[in-house]
PDB file of N, CA and C in Angstrom:
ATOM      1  N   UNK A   1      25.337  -2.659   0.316  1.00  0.00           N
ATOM      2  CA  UNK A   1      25.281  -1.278  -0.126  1.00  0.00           C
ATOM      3  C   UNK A   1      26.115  -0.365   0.777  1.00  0.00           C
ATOM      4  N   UNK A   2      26.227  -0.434   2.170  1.00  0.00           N
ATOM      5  CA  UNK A   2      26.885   0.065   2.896  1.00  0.00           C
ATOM      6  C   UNK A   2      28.619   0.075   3.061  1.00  0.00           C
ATOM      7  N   UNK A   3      28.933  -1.227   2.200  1.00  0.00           N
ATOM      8  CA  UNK A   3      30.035  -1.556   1.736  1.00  0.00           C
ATOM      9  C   UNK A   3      30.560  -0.539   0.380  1.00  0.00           C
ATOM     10  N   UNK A   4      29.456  -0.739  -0.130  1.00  0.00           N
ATOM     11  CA  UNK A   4      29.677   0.076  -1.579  1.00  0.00           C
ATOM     12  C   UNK A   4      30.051   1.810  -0.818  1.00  0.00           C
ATOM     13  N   UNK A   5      29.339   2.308  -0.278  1.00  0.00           N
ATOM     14  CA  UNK A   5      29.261   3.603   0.095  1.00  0.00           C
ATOM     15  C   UNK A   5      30.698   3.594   0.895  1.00  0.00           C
ATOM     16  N   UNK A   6      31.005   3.137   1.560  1.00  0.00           N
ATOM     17  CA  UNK A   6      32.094   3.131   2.329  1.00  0.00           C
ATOM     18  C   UNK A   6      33.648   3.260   0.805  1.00  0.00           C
ATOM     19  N   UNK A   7      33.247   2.066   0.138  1.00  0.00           N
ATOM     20  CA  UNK A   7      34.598   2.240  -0.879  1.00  0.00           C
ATOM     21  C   UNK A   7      34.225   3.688  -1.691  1.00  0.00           C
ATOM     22  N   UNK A   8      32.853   3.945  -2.152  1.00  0.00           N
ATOM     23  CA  UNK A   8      33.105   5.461  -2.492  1.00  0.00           C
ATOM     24  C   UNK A   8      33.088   6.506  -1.656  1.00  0.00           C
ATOM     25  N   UNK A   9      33.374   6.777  -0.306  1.00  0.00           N
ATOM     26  CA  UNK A   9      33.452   7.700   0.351  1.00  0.00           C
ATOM     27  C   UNK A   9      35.242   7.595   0.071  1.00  0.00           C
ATOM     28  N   UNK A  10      36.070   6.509  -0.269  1.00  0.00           N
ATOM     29  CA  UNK A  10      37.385   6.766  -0.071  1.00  0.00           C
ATOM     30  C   UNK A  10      37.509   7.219  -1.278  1.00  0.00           C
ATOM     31  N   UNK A  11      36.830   6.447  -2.115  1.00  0.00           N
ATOM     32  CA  UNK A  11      37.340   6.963  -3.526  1.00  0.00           C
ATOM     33  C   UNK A  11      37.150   8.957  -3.903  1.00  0.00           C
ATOM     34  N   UNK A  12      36.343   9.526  -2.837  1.00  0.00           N
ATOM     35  CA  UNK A  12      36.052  10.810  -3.182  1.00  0.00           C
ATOM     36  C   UNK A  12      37.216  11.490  -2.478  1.00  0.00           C
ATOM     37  N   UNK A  13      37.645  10.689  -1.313  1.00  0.00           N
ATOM     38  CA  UNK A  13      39.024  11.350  -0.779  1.00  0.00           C
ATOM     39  C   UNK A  13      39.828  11.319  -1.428  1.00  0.00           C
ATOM     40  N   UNK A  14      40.186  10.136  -2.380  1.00  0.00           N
ATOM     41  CA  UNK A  14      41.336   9.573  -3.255  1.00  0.00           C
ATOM     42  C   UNK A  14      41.244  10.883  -4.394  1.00  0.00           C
ATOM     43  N   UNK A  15      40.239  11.047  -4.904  1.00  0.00           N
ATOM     44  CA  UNK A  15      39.869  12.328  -6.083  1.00  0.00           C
ATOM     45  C   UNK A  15      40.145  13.859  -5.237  1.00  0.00           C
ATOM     46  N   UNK A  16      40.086  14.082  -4.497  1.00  0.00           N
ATOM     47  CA  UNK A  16      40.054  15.079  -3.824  1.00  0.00           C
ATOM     48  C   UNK A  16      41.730  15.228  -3.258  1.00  0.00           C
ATOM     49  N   UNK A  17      42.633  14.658  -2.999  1.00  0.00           N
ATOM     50  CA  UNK A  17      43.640  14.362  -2.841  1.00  0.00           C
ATOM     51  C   UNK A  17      44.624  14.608  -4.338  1.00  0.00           C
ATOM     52  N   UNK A  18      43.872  14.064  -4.764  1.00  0.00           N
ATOM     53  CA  UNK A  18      44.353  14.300  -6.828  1.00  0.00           C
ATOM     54  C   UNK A  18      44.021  15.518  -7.383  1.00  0.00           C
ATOM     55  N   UNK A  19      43.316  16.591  -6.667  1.00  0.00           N
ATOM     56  CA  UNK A  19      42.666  18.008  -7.341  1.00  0.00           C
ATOM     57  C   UNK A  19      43.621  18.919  -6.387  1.00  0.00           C
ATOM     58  N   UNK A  20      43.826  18.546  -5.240  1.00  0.00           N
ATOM     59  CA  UNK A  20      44.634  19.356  -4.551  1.00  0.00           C
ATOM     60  C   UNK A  20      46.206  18.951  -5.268  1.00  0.00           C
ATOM     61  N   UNK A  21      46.657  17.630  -5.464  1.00  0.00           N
ATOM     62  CA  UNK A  21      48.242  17.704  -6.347  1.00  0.00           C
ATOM     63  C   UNK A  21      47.963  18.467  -7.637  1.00  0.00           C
ATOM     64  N   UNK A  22      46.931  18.397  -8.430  1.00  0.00           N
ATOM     65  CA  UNK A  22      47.011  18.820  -9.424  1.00  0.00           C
ATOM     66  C   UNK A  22      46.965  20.825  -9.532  1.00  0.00           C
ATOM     67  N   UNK A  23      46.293  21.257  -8.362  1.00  0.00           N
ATOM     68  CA  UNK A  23      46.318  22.639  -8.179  1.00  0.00           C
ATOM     69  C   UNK A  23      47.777  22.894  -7.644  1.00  0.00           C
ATOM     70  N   UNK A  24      48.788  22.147  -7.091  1.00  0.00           N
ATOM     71  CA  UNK A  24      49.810  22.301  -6.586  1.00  0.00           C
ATOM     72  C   UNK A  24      51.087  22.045  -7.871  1.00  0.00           C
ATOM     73  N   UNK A  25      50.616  21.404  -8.602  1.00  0.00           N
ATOM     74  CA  UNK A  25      51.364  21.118  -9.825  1.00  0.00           C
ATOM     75  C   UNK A  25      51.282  22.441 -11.129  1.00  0.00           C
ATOM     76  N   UNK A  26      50.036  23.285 -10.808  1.00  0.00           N
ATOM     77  CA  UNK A  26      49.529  23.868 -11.752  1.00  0.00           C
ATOM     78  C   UNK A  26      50.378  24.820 -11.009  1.00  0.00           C
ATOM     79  N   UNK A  27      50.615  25.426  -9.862  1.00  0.00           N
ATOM     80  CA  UNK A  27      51.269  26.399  -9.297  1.00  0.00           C
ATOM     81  C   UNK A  27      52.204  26.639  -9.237  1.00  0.00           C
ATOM     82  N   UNK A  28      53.345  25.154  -9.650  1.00  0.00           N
ATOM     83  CA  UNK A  28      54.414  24.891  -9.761  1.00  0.00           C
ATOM     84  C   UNK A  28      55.215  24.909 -10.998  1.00  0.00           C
ATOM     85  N   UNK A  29      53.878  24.997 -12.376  1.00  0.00           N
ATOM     86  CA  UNK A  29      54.463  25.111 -13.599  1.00  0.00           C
ATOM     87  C   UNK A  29      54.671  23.902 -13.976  1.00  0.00           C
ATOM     88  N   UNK A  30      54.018  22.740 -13.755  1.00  0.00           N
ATOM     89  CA  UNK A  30      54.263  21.578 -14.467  1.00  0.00           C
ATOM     90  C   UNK A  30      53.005  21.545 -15.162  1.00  0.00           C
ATOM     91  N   UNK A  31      52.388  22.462 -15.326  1.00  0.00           N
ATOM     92  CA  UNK A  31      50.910  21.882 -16.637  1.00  0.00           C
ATOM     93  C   UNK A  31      50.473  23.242 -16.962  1.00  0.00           C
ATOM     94  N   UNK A  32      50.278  23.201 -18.332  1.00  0.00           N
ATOM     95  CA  UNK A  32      49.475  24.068 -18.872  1.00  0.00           C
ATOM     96  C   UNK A  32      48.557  24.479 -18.835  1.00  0.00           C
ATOM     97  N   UNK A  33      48.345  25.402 -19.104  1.00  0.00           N
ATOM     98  CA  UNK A  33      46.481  25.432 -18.834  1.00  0.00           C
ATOM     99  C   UNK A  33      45.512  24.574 -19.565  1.00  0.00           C
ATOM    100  N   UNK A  34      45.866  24.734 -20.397  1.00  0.00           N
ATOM    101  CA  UNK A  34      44.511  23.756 -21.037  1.00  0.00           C
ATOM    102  C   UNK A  34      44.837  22.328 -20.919  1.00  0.00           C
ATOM    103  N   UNK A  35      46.014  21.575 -20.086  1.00  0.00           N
ATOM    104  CA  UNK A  35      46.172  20.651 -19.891  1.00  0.00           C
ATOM    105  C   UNK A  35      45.561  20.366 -18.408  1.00  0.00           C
ATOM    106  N   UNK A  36      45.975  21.100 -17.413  1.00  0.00           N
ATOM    107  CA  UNK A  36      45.221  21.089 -16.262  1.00  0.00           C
ATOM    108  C   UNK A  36      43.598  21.002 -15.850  1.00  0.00           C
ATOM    109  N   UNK A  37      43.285  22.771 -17.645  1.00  0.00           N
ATOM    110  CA  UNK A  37      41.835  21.898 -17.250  1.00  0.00           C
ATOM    111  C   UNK A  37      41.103  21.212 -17.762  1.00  0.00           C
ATOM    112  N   UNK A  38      41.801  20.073 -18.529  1.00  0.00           N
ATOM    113  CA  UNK A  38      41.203  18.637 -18.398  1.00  0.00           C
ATOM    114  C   UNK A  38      41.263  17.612 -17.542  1.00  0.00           C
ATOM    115  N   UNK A  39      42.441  17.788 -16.788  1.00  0.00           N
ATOM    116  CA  UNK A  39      42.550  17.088 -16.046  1.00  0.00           C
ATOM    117  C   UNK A  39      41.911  17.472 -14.780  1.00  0.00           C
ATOM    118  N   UNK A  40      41.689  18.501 -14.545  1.00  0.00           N
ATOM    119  CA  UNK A  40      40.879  19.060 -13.248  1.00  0.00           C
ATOM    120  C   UNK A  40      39.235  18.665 -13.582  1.00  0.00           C
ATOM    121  N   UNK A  41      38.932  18.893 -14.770  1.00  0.00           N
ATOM    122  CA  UNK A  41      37.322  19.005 -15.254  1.00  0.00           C
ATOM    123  C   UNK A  41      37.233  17.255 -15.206  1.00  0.00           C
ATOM    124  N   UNK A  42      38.015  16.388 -15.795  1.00  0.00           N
ATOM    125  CA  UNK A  42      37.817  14.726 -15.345  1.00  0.00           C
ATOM    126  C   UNK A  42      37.707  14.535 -13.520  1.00  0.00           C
ATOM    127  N   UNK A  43      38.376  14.491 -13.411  1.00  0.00           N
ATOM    128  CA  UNK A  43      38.367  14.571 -11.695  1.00  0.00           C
ATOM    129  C   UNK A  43      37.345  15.274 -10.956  1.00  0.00           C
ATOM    130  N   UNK A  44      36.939  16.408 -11.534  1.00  0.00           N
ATOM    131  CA  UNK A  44      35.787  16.764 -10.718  1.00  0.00           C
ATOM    132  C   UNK A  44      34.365  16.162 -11.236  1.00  0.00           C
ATOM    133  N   UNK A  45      34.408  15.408 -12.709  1.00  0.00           N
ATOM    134  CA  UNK A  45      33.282  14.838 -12.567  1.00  0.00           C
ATOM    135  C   UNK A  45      32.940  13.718 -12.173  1.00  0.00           C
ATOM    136  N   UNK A  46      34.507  12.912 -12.259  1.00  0.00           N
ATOM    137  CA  UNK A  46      34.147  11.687 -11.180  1.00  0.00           C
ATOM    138  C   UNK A  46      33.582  12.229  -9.698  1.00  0.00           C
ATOM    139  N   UNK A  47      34.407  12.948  -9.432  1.00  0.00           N
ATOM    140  CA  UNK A  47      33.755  13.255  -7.757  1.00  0.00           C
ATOM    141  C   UNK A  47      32.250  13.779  -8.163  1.00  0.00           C
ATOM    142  N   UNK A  48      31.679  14.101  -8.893  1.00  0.00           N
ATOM    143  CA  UNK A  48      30.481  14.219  -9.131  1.00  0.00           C
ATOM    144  C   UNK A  48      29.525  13.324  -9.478  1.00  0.00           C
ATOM    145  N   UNK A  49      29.990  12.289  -9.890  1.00  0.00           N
ATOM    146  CA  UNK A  49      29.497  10.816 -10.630  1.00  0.00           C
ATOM    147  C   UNK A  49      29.266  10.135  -9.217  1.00  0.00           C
ATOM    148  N   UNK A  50      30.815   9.993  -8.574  1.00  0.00           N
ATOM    149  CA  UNK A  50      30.866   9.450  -7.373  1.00  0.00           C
ATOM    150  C   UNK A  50      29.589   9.771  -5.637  1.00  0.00           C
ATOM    151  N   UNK A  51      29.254  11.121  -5.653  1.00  0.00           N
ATOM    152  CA  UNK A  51      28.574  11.499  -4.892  1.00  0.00           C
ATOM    153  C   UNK A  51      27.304  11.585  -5.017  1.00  0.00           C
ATOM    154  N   UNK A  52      27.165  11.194  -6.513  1.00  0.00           N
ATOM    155  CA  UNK A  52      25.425  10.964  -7.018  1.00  0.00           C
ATOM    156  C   UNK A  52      24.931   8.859  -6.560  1.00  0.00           C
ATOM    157  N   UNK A  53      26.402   8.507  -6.890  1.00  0.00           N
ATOM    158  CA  UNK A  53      25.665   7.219  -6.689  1.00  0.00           C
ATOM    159  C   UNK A  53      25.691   7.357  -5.178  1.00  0.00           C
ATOM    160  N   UNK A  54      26.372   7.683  -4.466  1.00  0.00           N
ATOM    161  CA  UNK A  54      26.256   7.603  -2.720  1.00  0.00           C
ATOM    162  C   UNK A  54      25.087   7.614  -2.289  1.00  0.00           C
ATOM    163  N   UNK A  55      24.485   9.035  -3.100  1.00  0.00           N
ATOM    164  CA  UNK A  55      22.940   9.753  -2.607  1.00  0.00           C
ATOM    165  C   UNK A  55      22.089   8.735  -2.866  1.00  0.00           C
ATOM    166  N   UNK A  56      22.193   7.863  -4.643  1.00  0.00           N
ATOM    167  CA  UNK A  56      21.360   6.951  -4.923  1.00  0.00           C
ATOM    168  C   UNK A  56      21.178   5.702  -3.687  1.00  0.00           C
ATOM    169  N   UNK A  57      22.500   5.426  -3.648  1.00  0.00           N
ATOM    170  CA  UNK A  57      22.678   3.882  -2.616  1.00  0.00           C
ATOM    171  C   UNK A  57      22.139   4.244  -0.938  1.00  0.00           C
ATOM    172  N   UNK A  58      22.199   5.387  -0.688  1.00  0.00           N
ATOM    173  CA  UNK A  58      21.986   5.834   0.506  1.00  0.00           C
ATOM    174  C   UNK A  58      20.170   6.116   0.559  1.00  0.00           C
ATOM    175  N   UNK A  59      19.453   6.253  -0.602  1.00  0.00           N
ATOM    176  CA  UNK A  59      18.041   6.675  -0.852  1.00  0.00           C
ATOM    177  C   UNK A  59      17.865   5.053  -1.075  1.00  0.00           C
ATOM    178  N   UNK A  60      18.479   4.064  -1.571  1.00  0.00           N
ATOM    179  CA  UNK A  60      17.825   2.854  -1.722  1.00  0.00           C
ATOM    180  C   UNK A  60      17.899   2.149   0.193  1.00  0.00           C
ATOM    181  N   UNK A  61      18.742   2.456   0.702  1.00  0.00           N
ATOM    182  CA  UNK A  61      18.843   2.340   2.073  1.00  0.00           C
ATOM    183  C   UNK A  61      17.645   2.876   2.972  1.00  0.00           C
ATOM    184  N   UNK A  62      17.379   3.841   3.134  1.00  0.00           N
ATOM    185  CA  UNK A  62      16.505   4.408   3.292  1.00  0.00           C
ATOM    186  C   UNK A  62      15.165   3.623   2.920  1.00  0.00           C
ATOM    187  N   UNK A  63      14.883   3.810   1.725  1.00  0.00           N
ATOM    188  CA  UNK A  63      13.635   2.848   1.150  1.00  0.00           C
ATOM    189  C   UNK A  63      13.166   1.903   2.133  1.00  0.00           C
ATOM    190  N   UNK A  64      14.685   0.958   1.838  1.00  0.00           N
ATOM    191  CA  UNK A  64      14.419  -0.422   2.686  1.00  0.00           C
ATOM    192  C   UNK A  64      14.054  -0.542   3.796  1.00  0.00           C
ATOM    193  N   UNK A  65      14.655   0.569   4.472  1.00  0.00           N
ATOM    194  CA  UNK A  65      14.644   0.666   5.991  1.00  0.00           C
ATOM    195  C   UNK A  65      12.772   0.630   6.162  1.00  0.00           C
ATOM    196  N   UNK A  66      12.761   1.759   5.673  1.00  0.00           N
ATOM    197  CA  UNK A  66      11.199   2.335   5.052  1.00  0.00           C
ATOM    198  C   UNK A  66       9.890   1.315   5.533  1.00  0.00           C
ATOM    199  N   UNK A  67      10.583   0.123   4.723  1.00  0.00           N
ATOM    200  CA  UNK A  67       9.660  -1.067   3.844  1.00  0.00           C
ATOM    201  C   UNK A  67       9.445  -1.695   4.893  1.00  0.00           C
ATOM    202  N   UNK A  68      11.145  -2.263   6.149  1.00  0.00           N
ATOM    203  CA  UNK A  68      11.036  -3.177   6.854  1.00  0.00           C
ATOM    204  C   UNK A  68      10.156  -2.553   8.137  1.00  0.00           C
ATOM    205  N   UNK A  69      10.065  -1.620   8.335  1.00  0.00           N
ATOM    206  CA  UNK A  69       9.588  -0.954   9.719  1.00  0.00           C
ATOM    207  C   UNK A  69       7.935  -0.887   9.106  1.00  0.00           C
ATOM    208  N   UNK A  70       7.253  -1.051   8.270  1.00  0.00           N
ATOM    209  CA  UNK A  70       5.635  -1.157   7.409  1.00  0.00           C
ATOM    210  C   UNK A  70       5.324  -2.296   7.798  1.00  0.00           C
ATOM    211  N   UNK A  71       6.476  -3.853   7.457  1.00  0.00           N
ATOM    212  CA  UNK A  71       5.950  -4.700   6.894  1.00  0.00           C
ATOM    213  C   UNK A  71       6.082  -5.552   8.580  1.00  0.00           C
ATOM    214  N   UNK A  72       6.133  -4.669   9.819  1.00  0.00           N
ATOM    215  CA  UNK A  72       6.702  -4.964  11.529  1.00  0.00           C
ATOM    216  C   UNK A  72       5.184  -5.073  11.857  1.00  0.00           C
TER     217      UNK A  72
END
């Protein structure tokens, strides 16, 4: 699980990296508006998708921890 959290902590940099080109692209006149905000509104809900399972995998961590320090 700690593995998992680690590849989505990059993947939220990787998305976050992609919202900043895409605000830099939008400033630059390569996207429309209503093209940008789809593409901005996808991207921010992965990073939203992405930071819910963290919380989940990080609360099942927790748990465990929880369980093993009961069952000492």
């Amino acid at each position: 699980m700690k593995n998992e959290i680690l590849i989505l902590e990059k993947k939220i940099k990787d998305i976050n990296k992609r919202i900043d080109k895409l605000y830099e692209d939008k400033y630059n006149g390569l996207f429309e508006d209503e093209d940008f905000t789809k593409l901005y509104s996808k991207q921010t809900e992965m990073r939203k998708d992405t930071t819910e399972r963290i919380k989940c995998l990080q609360k099942q961590i927790e748990n465990e921890d929880s369980s093993v320090d009961i069952n000492k």
